[in-house]
N, C-alpha and C. Protein backbone atom coordinates (compact mmCIF):
# COMPACT_ATOMS: atom_id res chain seq x y z
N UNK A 1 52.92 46.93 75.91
CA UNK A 1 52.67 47.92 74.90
C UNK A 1 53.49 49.16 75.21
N UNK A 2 54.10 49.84 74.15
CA UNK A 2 55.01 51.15 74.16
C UNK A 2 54.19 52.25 73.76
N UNK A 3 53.33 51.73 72.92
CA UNK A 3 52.85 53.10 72.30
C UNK A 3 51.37 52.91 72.13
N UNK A 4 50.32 53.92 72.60
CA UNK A 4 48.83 53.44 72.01
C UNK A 4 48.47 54.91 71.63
N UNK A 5 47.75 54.64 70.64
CA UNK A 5 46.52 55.88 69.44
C UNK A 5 45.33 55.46 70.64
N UNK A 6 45.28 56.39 71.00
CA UNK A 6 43.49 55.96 71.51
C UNK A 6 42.68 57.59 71.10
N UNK A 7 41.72 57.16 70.55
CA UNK A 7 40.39 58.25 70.06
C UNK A 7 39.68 58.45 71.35
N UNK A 8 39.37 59.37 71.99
CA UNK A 8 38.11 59.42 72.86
C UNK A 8 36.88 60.15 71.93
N UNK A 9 35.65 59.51 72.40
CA UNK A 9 34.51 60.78 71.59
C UNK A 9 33.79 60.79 72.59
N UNK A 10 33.62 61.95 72.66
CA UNK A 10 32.51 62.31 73.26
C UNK A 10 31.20 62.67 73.72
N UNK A 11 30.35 61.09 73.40
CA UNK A 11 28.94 60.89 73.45
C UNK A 11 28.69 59.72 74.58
N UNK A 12 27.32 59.63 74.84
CA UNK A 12 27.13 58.64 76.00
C UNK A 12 26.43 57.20 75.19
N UNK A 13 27.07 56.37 75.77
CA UNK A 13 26.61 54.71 74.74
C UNK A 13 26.01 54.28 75.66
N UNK A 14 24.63 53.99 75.58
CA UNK A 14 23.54 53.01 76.34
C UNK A 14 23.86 51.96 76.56
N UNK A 15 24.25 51.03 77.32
CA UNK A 15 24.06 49.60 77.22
C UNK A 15 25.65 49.31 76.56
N UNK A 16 26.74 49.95 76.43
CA UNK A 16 27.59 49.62 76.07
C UNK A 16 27.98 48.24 76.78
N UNK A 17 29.05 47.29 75.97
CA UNK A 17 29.08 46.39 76.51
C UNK A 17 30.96 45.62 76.12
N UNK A 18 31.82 46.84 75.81
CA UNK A 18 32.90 46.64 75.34
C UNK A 18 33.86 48.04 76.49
N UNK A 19 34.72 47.66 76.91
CA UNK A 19 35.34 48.73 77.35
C UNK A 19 37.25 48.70 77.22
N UNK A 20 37.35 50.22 77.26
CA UNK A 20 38.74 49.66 77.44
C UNK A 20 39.47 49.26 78.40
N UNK A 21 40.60 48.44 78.57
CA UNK A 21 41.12 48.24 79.73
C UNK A 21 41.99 49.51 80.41
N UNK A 22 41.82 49.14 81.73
CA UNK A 22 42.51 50.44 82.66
C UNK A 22 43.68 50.28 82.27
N UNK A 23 44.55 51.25 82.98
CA UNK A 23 45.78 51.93 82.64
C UNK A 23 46.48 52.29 83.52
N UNK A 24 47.84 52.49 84.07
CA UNK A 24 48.06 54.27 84.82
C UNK A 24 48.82 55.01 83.59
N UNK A 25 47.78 55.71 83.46
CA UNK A 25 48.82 56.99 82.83
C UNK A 25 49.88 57.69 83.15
N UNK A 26 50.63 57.17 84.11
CA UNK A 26 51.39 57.97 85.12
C UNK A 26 52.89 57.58 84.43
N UNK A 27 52.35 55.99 83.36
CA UNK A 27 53.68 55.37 83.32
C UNK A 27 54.11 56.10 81.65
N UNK A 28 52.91 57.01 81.42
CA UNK A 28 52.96 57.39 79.93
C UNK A 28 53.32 59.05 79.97
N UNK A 29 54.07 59.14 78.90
CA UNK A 29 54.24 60.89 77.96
C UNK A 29 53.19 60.90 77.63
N UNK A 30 52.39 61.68 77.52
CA UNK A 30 50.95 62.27 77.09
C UNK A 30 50.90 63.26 75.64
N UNK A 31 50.41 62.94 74.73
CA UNK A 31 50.75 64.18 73.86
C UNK A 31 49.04 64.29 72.98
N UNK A 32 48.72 65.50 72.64
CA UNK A 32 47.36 65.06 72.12
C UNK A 32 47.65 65.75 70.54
N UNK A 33 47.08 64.86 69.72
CA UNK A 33 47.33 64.62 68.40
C UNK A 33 46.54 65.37 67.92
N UNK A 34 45.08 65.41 68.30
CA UNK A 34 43.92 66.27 67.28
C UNK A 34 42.74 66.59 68.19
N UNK A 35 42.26 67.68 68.41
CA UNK A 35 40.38 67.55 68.45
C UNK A 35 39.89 67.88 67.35
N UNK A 36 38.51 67.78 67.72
CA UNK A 36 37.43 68.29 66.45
C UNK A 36 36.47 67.75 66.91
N UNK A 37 35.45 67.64 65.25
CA UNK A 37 34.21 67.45 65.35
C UNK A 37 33.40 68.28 65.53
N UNK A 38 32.94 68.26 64.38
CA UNK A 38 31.30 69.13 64.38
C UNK A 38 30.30 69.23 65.28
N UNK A 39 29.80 67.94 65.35
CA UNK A 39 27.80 67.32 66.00
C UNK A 39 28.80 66.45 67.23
N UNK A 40 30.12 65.33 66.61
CA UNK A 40 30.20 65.08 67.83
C UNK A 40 32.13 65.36 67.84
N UNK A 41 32.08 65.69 69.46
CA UNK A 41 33.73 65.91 69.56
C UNK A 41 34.73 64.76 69.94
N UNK A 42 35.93 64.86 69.56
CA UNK A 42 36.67 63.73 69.69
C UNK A 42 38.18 63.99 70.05
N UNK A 43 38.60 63.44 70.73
CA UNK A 43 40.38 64.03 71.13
C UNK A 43 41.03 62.95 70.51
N UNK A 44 42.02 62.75 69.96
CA UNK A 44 43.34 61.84 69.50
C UNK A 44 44.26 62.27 70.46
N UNK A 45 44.75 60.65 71.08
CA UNK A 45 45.60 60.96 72.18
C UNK A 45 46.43 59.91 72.21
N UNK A 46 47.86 60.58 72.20
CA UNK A 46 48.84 59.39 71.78
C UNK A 46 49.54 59.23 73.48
N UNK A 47 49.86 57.56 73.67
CA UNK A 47 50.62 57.77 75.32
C UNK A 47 51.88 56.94 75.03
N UNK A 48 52.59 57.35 75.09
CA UNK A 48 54.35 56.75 75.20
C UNK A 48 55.06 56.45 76.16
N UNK A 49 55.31 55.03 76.25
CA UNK A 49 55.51 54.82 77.59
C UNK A 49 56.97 55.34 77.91
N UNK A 50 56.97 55.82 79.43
CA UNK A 50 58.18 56.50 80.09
C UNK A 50 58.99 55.45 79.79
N UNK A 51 59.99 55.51 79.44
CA UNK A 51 61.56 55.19 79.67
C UNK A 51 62.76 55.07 80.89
């Protein structure tokens, strides 16, 4: 993969039972696309892989 959209939000899930797979971010450009949210907050975070 070259490029991933990943949403974080920021609430706690009980019993979750789906996760994402690890990463190093080390190998990615980091750029953040959006926050917000009202009741709950959320970051848009785009990672591009180094070249």
């Amino acid at each position: 993969m070259d490029k991933m959209y990943i949403t974080e939000v920021d609430i706690t899930v009980d019993n979750g039972d789906v996760f994402f797979p690890e990463f190093d971010a080390d190998e990615f450009d980091i750029s953040i696309g959006e926050t917000g949210g009202d009741d709950i907050k959320f970051t848009r975070t785009v990672y591009t892989r180094k070249k």
